[in-house]
Protein backbone atom coordinates (compact mmCIF):
# COMPACT_ATOMS: atom_id res chain seq x y z
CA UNK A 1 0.00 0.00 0.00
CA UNK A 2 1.35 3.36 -0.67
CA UNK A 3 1.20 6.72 1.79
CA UNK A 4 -1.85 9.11 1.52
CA UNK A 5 -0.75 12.12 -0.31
CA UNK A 6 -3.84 13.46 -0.46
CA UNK A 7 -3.46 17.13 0.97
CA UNK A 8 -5.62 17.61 4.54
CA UNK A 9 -7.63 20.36 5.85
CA UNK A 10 -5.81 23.09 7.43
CA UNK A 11 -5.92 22.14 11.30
CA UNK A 12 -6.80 25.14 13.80
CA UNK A 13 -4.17 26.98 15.45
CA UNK A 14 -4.43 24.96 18.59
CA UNK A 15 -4.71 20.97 16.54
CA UNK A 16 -1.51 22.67 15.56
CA UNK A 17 0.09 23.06 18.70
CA UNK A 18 -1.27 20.13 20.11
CA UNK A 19 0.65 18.10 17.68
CA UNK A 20 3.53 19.63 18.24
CA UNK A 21 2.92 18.78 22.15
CA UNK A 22 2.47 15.73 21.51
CA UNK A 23 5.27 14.80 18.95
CA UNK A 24 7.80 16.01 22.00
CA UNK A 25 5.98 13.47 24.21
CA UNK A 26 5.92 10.57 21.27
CA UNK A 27 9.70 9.15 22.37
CA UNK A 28 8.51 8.95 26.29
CA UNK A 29 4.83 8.75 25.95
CA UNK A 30 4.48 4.73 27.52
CA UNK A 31 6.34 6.23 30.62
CA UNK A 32 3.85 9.50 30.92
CA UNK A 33 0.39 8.13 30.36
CA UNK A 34 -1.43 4.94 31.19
CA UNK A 35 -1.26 2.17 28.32
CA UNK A 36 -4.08 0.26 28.02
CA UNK A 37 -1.84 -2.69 26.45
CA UNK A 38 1.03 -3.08 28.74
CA UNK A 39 0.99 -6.52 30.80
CA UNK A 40 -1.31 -6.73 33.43
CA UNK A 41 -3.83 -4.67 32.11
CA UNK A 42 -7.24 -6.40 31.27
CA UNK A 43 -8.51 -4.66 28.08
CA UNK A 44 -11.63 -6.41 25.74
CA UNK A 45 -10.63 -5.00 22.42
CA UNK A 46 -7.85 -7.11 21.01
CA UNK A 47 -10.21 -10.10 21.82
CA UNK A 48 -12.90 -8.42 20.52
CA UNK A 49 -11.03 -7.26 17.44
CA UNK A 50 -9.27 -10.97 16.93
CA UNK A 51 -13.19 -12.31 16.94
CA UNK A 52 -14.16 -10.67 13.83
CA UNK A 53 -14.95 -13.15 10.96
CA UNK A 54 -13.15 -12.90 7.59
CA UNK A 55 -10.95 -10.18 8.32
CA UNK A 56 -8.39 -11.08 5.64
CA UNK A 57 -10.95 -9.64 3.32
CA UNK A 58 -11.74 -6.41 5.40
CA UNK A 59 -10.16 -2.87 6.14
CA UNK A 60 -9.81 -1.10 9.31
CA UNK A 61 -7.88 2.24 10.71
CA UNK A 62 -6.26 3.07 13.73
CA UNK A 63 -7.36 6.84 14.55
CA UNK A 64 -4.87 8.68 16.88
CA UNK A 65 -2.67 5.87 15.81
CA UNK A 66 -0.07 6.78 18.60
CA UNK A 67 2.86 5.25 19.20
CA UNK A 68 0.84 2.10 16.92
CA UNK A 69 0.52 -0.92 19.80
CA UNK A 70 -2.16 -2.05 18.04
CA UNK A 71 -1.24 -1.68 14.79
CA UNK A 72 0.89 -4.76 15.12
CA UNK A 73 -2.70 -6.87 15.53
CA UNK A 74 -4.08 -5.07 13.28
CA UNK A 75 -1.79 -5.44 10.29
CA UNK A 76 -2.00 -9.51 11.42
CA UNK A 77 -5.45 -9.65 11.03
CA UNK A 78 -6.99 -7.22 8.24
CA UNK A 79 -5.80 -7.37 4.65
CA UNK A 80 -5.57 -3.47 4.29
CA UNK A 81 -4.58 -1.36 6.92
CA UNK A 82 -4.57 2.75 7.54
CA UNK A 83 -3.32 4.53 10.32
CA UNK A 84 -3.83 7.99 11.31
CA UNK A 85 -2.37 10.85 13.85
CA UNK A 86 -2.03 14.70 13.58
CA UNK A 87 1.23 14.19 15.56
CA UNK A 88 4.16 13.08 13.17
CA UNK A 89 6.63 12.12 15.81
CA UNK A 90 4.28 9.58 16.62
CA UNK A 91 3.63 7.86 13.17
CA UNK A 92 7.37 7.60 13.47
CA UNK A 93 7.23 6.03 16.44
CA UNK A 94 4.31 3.63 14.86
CA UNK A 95 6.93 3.13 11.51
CA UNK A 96 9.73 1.78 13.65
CA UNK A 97 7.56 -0.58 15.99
CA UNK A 98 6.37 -2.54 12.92
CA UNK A 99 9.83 -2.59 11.41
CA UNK A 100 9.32 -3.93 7.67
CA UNK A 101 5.62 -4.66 7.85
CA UNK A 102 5.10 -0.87 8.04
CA UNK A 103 5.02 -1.05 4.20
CA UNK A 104 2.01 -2.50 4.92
CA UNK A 105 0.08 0.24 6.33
CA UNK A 106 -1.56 3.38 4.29
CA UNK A 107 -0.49 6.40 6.65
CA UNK A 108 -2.18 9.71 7.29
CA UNK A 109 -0.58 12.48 9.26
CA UNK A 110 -3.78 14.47 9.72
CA UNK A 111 -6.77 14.97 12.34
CA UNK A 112 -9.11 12.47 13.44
CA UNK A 113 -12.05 14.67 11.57
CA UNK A 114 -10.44 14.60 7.88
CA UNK A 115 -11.79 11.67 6.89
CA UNK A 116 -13.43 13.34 3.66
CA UNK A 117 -11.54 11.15 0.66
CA UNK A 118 -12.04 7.70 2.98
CA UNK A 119 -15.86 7.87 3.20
CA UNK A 120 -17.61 4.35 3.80
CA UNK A 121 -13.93 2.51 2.76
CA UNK A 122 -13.65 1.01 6.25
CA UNK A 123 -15.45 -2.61 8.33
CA UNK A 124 -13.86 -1.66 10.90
CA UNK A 125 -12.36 1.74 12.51
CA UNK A 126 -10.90 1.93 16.18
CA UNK A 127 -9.59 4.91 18.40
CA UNK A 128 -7.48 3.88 21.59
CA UNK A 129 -7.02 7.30 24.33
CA UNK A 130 -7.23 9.55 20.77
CA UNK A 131 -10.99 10.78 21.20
CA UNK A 132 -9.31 13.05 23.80
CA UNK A 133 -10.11 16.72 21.85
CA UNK A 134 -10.40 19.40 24.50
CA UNK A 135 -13.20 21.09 22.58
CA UNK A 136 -16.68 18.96 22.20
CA UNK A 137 -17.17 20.48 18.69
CA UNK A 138 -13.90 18.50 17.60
CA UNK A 139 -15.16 15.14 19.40
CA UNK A 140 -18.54 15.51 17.61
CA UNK A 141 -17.18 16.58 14.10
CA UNK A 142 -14.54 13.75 14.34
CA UNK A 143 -17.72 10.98 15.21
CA UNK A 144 -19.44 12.02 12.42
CA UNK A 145 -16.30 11.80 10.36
CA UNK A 146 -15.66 7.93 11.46
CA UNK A 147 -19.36 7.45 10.65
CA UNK A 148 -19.30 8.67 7.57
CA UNK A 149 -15.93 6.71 6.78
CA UNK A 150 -17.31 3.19 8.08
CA UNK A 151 -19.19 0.96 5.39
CA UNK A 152 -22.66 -0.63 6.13
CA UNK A 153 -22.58 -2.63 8.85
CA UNK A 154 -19.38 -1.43 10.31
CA UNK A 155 -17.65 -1.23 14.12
CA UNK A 156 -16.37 1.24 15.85
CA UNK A 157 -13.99 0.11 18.78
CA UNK A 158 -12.79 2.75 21.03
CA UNK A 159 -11.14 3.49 24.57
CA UNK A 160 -11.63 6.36 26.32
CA UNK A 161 -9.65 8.21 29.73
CA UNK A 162 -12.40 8.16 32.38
CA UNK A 163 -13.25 10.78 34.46
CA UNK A 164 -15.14 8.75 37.27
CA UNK A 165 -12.31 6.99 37.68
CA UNK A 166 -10.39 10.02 39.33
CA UNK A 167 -13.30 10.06 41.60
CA UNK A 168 -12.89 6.81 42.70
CA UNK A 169 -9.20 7.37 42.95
CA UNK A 170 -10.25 10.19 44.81
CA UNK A 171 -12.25 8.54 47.23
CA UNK A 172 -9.36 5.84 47.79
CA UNK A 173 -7.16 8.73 48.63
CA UNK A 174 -9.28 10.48 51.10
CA UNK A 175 -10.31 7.42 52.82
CA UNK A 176 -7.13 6.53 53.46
CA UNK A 177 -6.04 10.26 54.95
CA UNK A 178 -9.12 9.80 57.40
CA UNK A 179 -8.09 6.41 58.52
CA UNK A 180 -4.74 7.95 59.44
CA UNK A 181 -6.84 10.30 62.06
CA UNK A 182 -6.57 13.52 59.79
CA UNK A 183 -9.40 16.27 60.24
CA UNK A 184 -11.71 16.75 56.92
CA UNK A 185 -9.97 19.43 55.69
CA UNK A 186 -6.52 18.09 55.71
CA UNK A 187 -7.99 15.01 54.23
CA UNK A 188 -9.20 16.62 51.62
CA UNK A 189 -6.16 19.10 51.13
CA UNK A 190 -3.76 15.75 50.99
CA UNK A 191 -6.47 13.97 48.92
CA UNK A 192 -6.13 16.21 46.04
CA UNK A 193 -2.45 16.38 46.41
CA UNK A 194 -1.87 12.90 45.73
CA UNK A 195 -4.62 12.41 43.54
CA UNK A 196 -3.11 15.31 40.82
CA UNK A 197 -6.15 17.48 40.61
CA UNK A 198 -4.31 20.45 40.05
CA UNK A 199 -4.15 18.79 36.19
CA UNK A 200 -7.85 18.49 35.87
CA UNK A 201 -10.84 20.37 35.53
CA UNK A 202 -13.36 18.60 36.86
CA UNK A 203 -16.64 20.34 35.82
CA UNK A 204 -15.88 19.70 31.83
CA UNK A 205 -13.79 16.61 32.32
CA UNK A 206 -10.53 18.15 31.10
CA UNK A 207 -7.13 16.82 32.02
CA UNK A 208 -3.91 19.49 30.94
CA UNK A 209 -0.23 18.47 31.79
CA UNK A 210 3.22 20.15 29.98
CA UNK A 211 0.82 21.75 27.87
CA UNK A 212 -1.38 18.78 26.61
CA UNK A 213 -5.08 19.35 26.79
CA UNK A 214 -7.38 16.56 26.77
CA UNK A 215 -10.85 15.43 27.09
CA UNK A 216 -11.94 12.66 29.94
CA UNK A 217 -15.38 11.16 29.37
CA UNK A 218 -18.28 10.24 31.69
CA UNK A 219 -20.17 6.85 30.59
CA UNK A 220 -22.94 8.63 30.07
CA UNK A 221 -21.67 10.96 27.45
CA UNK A 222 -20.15 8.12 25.76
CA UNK A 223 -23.36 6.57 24.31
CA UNK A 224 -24.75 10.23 24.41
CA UNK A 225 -22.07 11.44 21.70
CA UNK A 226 -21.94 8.27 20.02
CA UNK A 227 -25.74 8.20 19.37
CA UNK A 228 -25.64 11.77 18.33
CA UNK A 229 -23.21 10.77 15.51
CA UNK A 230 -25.32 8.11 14.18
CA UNK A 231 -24.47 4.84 15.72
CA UNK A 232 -27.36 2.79 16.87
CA UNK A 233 -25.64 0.33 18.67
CA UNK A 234 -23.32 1.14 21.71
CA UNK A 235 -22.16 -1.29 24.36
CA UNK A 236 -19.70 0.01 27.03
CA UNK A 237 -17.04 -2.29 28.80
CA UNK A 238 -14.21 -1.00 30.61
CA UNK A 239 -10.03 -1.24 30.46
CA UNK A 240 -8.86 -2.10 34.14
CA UNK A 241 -5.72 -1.10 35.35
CA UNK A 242 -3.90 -3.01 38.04
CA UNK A 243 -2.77 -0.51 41.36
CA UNK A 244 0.77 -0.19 40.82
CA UNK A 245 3.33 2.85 40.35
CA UNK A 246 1.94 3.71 36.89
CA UNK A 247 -1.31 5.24 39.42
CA UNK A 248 -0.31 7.95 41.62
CA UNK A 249 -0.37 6.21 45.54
CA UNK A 250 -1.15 2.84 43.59
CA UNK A 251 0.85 0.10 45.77
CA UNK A 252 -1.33 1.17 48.91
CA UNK A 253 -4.67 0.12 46.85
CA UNK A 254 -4.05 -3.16 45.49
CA UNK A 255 -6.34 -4.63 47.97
CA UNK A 256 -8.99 -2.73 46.21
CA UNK A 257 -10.95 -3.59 42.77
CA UNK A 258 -9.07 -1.72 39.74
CA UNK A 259 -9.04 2.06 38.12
CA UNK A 260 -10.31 1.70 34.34
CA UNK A 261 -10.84 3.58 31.25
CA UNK A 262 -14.16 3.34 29.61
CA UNK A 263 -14.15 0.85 26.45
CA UNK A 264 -16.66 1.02 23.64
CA UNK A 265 -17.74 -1.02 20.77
CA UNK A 266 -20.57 1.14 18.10
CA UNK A 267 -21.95 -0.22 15.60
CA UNK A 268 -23.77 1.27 12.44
């Protein structure tokens, strides 16, 4: 397959410098934010991916392709391949993990919304921690785009950050500070310390660290958005992560059921 050099719509001012913040983070990205494929995580959508029938026959895209750790399943399994991200340092980063079989793989260095020239050319489309756009309008324009770009009959598999999560993380936190014999308000105070709110914004789900913005997503909203863009069909699992030092204060909570991210599967 050869690269896409079809030429993309000009990105706002801040897609621009979004890619550019994440390109610098590309080469350490697994050590800054959670991966939802790293051992000892429990996630549904390589299984659910790998039970597809016929897939040698079919087409799928990675959107927000990352640093590509699913691309190597997905080139495996589906006889043409496309992978996308606005960030360029990443698709490098996807290039060298698959080595010669990136040859393999139609690329797009654009956002997650261009999808224009790739209407209904996909079975299958999926979007792992990319559906993160700080600004709703983006996260609605880019579900209608992946609509639009699936064929009849087509799945949408995604994972999302969770917001709730940080609650519950939250509440671990603070329950812990009052066991300890701490008043309320030092609870609370030591709570939010550990817990990293000063990155989040809780009342619109927004998460912003070394000048990366992104969106975290209530369950709720989830099947809201997804309906809104068309899909009939929405059925929500979730991506655990085990308590460990990847989760601020994680060793003390391993006694406790897992964090997650929200998983989705959306079907036409």
């Amino acid at each position: 397959m050869t690269r896409s050099t079809r030429m993309p719509n000009p990105p706002s001012e801040e897609t621009k410098a979004q890619g550019r913040y994440w390109s610098r983070h590309a080469s350490k990205y697994d050590e800054v934010f959670l991966d939802p494929f790293r051992p000892g995580v429990v996630n549904p959508i390589p299984e659910a991916i790998r039970a597809i029938p016929g897939t040698k026959t079919k087409s799928a895209i990675d959107l927000g392709c990352g640093t590509g750790p699913l691309l190597p399943l997905l080139v495996e399994q589906f006889g043409e391949v496309h992978a996308l991200d606005f960030a360029s340092a990443m698709i490098r980063c996807s290039k060298d993990r698959l080595g010669a079989d990136a040859d393999r793989v139609t690329w797009h260095n654009r956002t997650m919304d261009d999808l224009g020239d790739l209407v209904a050319q996909f079975d299958v489309a999926v979007a792992i921690n990319s559906l993160v756009m700080p600004d709703v309008r983006d996260v609605d324009r880019t579900l209608n785009a992946v609509r639009a770009a699936l064929k009849p009959g087509g799945v949408f598999f995604g994972v999302v950050p969770s917001i709730d999560a940080i609650h519950y993380h939250t509440m671990l936190l603070l329950d812990r500070e009052l066991d300890k014999g701490l008043d309320p308000v030092e609870a609370e105070r030591l709570a939010a310390h550990h817990g990293e709110h000063r990155y989040y914004e809780f009342g619109f789900s927004r998460f912003q660290f070394q000048g990366l913005r992104q969106k975290f997503w209530q369950p709720f909203e989830i099947e809201y958005r997804l309906k809104r863009a068309g899909f009939s069909r929405v059925v929500l699992d979730r991506v655990l992560y085990p308590w460990d030092d990847h989760l601020p204060s994680g060793e003390a909570f391993a006694d406790y059921p897992p964090s997650w991210d929200w998983s989705f599967t959306a079907r036409l």
